[in-house]
N, C-alpha and C. Protein backbone atom coordinates (compact mmCIF):
# COMPACT_ATOMS: atom_id res chain seq x y z
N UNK A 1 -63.65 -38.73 -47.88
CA UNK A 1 -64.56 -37.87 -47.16
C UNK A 1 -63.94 -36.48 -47.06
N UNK A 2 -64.96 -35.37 -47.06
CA UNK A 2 -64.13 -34.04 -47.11
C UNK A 2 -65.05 -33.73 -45.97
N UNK A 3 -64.25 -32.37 -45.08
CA UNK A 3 -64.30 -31.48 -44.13
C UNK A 3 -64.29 -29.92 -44.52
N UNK A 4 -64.62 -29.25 -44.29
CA UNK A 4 -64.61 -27.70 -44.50
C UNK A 4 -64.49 -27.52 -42.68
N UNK A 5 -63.48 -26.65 -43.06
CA UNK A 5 -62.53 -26.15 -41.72
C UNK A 5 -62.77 -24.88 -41.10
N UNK A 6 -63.10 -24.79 -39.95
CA UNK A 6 -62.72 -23.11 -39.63
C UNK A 6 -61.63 -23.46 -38.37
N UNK A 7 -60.45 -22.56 -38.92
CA UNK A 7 -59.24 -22.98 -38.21
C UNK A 7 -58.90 -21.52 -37.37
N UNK A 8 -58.88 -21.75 -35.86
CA UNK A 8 -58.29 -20.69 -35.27
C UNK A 8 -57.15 -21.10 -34.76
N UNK A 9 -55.96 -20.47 -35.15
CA UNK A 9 -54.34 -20.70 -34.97
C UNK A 9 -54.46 -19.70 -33.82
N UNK A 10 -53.08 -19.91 -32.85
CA UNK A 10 -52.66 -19.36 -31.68
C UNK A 10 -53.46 -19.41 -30.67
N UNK A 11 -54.00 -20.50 -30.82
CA UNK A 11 -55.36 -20.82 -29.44
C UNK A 11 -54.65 -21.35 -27.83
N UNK A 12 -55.18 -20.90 -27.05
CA UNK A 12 -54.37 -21.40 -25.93
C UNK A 12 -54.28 -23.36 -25.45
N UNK A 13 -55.80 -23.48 -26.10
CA UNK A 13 -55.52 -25.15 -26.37
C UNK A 13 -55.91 -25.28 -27.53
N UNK A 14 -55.46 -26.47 -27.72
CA UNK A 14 -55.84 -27.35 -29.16
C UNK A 14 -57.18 -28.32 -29.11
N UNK A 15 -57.66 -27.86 -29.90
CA UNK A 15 -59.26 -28.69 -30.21
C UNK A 15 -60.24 -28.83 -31.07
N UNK A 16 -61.14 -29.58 -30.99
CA UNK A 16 -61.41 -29.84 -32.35
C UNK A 16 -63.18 -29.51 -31.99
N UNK A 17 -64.09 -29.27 -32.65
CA UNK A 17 -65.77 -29.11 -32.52
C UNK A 17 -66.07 -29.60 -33.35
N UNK A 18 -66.84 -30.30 -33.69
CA UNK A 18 -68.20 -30.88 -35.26
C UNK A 18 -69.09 -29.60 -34.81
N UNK A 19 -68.84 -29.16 -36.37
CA UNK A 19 -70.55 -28.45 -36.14
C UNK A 19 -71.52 -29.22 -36.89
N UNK A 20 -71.65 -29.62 -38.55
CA UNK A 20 -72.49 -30.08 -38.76
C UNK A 20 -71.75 -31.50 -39.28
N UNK A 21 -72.18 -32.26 -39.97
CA UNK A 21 -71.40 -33.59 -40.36
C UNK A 21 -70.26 -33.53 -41.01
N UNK A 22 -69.77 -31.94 -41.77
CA UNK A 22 -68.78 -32.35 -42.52
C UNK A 22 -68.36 -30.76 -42.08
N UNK A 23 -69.00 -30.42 -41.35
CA UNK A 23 -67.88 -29.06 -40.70
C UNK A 23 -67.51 -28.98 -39.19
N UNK A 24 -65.66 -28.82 -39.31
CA UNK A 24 -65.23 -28.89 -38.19
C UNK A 24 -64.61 -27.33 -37.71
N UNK A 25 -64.91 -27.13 -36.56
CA UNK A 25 -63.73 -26.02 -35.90
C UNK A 25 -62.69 -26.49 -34.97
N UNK A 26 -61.34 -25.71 -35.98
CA UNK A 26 -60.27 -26.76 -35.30
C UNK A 26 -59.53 -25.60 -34.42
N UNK A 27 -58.95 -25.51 -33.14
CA UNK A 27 -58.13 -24.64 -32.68
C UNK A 27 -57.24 -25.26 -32.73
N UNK A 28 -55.87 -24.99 -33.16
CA UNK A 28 -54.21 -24.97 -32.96
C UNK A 28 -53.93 -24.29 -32.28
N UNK A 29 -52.32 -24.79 -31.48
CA UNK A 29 -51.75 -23.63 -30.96
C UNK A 29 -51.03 -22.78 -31.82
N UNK A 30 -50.28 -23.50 -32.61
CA UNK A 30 -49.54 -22.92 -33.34
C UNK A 30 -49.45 -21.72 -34.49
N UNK A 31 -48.50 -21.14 -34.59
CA UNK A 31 -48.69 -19.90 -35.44
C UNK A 31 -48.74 -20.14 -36.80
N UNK A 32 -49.64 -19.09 -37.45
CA UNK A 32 -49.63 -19.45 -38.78
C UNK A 32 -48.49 -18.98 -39.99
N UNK A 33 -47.32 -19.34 -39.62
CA UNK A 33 -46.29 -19.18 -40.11
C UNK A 33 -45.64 -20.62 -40.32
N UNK A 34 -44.67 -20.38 -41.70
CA UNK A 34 -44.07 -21.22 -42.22
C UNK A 34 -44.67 -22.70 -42.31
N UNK A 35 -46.19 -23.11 -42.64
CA UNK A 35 -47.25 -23.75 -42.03
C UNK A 35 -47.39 -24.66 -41.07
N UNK A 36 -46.74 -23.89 -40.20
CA UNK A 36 -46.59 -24.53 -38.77
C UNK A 36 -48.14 -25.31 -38.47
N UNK A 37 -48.58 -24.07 -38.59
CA UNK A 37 -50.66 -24.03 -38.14
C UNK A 37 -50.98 -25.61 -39.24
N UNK A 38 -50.70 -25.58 -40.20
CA UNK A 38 -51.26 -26.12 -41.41
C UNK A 38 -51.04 -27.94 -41.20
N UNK A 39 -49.70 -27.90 -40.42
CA UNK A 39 -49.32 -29.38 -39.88
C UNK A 39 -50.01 -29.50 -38.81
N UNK A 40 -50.15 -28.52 -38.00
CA UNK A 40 -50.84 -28.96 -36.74
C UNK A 40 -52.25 -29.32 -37.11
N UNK A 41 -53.03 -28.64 -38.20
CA UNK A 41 -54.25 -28.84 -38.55
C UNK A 41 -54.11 -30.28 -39.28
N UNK A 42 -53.50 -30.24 -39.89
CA UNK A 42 -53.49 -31.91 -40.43
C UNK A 42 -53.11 -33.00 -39.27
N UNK A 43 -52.35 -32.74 -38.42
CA UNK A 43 -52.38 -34.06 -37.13
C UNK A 43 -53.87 -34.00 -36.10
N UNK A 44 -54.11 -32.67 -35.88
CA UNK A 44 -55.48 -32.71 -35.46
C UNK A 44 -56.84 -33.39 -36.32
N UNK A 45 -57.09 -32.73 -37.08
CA UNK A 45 -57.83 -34.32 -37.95
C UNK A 45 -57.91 -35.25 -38.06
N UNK A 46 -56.40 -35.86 -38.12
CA UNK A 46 -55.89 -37.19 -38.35
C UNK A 46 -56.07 -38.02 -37.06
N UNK A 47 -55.96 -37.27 -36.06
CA UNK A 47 -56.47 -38.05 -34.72
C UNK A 47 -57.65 -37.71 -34.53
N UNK A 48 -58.67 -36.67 -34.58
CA UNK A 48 -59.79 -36.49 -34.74
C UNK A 48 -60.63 -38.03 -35.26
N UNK A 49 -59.95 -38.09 -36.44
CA UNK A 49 -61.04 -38.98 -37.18
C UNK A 49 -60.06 -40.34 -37.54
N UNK A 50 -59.49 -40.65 -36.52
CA UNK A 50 -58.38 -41.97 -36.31
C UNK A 50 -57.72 -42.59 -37.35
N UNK A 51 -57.01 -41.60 -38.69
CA UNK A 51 -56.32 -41.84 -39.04
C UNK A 51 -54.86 -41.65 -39.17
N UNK A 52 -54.01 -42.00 -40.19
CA UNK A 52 -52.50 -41.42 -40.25
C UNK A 52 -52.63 -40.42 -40.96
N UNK A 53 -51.70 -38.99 -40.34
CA UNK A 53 -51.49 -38.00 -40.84
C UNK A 53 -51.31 -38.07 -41.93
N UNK A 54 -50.81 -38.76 -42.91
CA UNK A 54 -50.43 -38.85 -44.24
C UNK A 54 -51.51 -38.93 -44.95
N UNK A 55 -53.12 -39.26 -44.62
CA UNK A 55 -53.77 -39.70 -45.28
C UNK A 55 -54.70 -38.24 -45.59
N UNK A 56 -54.61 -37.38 -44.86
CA UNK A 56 -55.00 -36.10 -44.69
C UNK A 56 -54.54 -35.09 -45.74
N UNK A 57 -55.32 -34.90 -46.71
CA UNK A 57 -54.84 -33.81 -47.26
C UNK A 57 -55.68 -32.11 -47.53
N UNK A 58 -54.68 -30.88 -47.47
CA UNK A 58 -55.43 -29.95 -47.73
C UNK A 58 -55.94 -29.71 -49.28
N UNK A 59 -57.17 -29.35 -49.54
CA UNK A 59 -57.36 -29.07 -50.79
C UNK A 59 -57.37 -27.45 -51.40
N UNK A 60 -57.87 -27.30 -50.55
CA UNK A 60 -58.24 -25.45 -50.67
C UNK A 60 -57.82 -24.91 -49.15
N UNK A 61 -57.39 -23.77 -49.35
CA UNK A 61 -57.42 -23.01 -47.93
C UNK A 61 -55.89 -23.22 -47.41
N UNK A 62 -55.31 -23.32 -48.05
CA UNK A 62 -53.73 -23.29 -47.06
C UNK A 62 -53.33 -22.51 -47.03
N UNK A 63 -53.77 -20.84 -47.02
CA UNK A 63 -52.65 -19.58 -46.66
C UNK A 63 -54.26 -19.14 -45.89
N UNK A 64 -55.40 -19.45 -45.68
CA UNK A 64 -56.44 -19.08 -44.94
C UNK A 64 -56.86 -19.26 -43.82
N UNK A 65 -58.35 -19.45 -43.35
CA UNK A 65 -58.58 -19.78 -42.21
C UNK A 65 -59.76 -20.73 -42.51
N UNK A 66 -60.38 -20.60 -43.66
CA UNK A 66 -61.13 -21.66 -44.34
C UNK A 66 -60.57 -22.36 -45.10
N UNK A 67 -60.64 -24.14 -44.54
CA UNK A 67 -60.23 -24.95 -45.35
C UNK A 67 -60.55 -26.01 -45.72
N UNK A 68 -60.53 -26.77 -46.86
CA UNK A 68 -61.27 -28.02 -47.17
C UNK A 68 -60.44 -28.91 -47.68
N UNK A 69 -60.30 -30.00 -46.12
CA UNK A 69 -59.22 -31.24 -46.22
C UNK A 69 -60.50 -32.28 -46.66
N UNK A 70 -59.24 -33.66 -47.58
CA UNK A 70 -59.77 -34.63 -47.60
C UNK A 70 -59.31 -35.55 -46.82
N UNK A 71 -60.09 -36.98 -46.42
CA UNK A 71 -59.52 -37.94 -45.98
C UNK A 71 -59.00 -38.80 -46.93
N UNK A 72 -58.13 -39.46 -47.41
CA UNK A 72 -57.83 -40.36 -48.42
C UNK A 72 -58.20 -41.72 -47.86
């Protein structure tokens, strides 16, 4: 299953929105450096949609703010 992401890093909480079935808005806290943001976006998903982080992958969008993870 794929997701298209709109990711806001440095959010004061962390959270997740569905907008439509396969688009999420994710807030991190974390900065988007050294892909700090990019792990946090992958554990947020991964509990989002009750799997293991490992199973999460980014496809497109890892130096962005639009991104399109899969679930494996």
């Amino acid at each position: 299953m794929k997701f298209f992401l709109s990711v806001k890093p440095k959010s004061s909480k962390a959270r997740i929105e569905q907008g439509s079935e396969n688009e999420l808005t994710v807030w991190v806290r974390e900065v988007p450096e050294d892909g700090k943001a990019n792990d946090a976006v992958v554990r947020a998903v991964a509990e989002y949609c009750d799997v293991a982080p490992s199973r999460v992958k980014i496809l497109r969008g890892a130096t962005g703010r639009k991104k399109v993870v899969e679930i494996l």
